[in-house]
C-alpha atoms as a PDB file:
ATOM      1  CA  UNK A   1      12.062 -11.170  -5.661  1.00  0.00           C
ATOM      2  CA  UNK A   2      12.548  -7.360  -4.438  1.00  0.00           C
ATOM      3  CA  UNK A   3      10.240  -5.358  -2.102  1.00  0.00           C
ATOM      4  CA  UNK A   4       9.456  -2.332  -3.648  1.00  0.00           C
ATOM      5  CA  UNK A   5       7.584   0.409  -1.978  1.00  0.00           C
ATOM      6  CA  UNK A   6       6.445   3.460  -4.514  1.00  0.00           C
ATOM      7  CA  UNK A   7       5.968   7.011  -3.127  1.00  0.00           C
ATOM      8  CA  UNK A   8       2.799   8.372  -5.016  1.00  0.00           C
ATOM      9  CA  UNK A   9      -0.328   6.709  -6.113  1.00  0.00           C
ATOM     10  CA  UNK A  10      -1.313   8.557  -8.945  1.00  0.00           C
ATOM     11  CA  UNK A  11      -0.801   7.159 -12.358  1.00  0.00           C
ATOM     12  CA  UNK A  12       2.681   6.945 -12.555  1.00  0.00           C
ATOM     13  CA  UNK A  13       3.150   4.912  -9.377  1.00  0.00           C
ATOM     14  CA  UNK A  14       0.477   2.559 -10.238  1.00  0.00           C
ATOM     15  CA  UNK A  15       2.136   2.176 -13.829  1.00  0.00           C
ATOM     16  CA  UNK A  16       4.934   1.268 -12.636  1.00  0.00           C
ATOM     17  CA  UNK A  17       3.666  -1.085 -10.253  1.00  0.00           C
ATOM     18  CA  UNK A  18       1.813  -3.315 -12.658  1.00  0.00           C
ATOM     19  CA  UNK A  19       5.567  -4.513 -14.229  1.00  0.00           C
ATOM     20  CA  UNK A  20       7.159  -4.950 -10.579  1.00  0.00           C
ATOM     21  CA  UNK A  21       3.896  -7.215  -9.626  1.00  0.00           C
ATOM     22  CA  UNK A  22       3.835  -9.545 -12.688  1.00  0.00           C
ATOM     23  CA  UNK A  23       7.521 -10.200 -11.904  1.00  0.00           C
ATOM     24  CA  UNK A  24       6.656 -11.537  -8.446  1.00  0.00           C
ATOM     25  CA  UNK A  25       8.107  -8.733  -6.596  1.00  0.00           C
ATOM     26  CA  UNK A  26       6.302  -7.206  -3.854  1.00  0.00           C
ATOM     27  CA  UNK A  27       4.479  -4.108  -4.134  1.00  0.00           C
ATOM     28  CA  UNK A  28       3.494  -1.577  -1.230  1.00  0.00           C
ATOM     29  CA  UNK A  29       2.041   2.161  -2.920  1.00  0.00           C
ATOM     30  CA  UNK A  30       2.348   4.652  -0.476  1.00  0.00           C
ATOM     31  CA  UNK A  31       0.476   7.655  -1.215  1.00  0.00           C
ATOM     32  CA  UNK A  32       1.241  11.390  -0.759  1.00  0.00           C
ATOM     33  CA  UNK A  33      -0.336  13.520   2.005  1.00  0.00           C
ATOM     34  CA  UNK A  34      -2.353  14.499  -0.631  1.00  0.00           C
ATOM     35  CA  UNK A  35      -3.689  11.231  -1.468  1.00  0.00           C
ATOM     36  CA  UNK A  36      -5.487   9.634   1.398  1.00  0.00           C
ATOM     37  CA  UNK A  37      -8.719   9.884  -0.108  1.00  0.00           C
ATOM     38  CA  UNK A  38      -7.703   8.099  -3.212  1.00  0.00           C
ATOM     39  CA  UNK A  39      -5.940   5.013  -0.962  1.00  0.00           C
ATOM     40  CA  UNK A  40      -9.752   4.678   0.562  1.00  0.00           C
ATOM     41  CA  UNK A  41     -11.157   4.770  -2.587  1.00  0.00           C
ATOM     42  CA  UNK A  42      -8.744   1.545  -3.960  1.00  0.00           C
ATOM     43  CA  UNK A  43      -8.631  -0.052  -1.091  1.00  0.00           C
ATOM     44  CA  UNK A  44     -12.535  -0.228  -0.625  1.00  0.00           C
ATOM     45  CA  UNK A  45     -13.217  -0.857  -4.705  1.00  0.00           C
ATOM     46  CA  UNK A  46      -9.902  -2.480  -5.873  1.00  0.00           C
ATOM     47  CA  UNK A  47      -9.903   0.130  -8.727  1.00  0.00           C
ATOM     48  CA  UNK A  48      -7.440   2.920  -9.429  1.00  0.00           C
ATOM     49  CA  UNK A  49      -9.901   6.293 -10.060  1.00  0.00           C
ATOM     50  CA  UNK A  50      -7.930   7.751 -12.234  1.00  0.00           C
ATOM     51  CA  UNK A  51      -6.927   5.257 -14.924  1.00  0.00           C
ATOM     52  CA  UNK A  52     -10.195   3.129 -14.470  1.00  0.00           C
ATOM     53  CA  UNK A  53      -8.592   0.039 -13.738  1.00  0.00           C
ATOM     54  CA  UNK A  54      -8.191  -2.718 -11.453  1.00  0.00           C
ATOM     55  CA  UNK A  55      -5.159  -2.901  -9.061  1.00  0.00           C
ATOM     56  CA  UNK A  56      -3.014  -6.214  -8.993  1.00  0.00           C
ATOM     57  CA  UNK A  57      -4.349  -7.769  -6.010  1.00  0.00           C
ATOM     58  CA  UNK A  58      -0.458  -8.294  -4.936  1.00  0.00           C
ATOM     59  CA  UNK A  59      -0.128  -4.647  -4.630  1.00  0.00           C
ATOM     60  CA  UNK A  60      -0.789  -3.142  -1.265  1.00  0.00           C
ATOM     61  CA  UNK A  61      -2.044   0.943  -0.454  1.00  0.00           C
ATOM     62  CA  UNK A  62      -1.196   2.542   2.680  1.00  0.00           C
ATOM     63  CA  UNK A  63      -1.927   6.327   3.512  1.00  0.00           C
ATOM     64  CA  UNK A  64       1.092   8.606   4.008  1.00  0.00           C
ATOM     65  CA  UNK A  65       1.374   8.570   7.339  1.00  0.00           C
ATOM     66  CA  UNK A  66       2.183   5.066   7.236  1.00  0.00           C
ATOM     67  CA  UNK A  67       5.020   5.976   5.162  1.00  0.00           C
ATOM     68  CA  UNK A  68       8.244   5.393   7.893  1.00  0.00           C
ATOM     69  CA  UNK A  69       6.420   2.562   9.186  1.00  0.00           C
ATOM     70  CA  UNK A  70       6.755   0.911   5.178  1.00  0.00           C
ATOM     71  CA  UNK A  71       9.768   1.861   4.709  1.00  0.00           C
ATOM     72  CA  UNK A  72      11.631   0.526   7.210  1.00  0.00           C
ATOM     73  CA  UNK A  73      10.259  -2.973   6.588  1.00  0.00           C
ATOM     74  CA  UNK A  74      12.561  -4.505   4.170  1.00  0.00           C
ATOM     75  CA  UNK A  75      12.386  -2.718   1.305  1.00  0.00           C
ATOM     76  CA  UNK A  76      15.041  -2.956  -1.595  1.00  0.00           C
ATOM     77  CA  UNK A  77      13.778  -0.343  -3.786  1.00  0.00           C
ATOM     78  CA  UNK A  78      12.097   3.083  -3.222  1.00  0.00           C
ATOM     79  CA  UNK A  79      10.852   4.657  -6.298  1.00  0.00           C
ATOM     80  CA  UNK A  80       9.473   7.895  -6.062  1.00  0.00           C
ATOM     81  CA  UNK A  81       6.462   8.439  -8.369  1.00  0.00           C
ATOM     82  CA  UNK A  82       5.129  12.100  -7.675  1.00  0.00           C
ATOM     83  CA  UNK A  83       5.153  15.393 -10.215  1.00  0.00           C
ATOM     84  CA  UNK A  84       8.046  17.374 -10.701  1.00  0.00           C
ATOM     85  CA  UNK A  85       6.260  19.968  -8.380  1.00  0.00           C
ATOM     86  CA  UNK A  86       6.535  17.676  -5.772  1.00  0.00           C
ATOM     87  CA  UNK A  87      10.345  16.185  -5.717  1.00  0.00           C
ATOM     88  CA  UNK A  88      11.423  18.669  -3.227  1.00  0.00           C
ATOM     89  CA  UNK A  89       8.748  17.626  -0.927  1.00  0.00           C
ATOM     90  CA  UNK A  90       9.481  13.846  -1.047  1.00  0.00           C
ATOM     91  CA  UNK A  91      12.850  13.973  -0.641  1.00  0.00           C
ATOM     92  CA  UNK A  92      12.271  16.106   2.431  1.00  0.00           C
ATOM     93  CA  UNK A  93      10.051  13.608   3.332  1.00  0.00           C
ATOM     94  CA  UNK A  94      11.963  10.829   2.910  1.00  0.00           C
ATOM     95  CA  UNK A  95      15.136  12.504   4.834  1.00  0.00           C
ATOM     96  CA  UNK A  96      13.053  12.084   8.010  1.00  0.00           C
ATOM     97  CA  UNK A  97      12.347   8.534   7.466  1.00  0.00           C
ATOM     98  CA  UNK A  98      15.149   6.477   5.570  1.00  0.00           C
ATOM     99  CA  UNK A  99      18.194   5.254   6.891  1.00  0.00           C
ATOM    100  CA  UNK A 100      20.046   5.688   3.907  1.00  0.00           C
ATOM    101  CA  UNK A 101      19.372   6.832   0.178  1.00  0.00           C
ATOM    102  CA  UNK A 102      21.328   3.494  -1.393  1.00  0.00           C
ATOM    103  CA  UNK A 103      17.371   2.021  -2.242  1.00  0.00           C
ATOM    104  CA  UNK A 104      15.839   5.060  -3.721  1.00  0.00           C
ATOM    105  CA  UNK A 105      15.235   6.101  -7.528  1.00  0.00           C
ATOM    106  CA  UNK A 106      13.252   8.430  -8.929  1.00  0.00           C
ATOM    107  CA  UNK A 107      10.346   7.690 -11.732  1.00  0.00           C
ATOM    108  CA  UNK A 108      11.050  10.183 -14.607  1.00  0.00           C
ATOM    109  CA  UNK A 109      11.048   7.934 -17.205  1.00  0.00           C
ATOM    110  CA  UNK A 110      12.525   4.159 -17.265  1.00  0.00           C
ATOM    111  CA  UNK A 111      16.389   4.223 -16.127  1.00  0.00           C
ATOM    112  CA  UNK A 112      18.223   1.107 -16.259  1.00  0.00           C
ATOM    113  CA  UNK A 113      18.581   0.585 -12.392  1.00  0.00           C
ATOM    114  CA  UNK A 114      14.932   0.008 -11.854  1.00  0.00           C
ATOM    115  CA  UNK A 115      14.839  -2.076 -15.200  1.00  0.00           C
ATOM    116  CA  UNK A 116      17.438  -4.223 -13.622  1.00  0.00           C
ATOM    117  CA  UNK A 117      15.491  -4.503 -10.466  1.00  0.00           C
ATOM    118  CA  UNK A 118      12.496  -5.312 -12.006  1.00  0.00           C
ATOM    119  CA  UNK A 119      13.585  -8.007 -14.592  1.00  0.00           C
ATOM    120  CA  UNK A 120      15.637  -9.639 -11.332  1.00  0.00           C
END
């Protein structure tokens, strides 16, 4: 069982979260400074907005300021899950937080190290 923490809670992070939780890893979605509205909205109605859905109850939201505070829990995997616009930005972002890059993979797609992680 891996932690995984996801940078981005649009569509594509919560995707990809819905694999990671059904194979008993642990989820925590961070979303972007752009996105604290959206982590009240599923965290008061368990729902994602934008794909109308429920959210694994497994899965935890925090806002983006909580973001060095998640990530320097023990986490084994950080997947970033923003727009192509907005790689520059979370890498920045991430340089001020992580202690190292060895965790962190970018969502563009399915590469084999995070289907490795997540079948694990």
């Amino acid at each position: 069982m891996a932690n995984i923490l996801i940078l981005g809670a649009g569509s594509m992070g919560m995707t990809f979260s819905f694999p990671c939780s059904d194979n008993n890893h642990v989820v925590f979605i961070t979303g972007t400074h752009l996105e604290n509205d959206f982590i009240d909205q599923i965290n008061s109605k368990k729902k994602h907005p934008a794909l109308n859905c429920d959210v694994p109850k497994s899965v935890k939201f925090s806002k983006f300021e909580k973001l060095g505070e998640e990530i320097n829990k023990k986490v084994d995997l950080v997947v970033v899950a923003v727009i192509s616009k907005g790689i520059k930005w979370a890498s920045i972002e991430l340089s001020k937080v992580m202690k190292s890059s060895e965790r962190l993979n970018l969502l563009k797609g399915w590469s084999q190290a995070i289907r490795r992680t997540l079948i694990q």
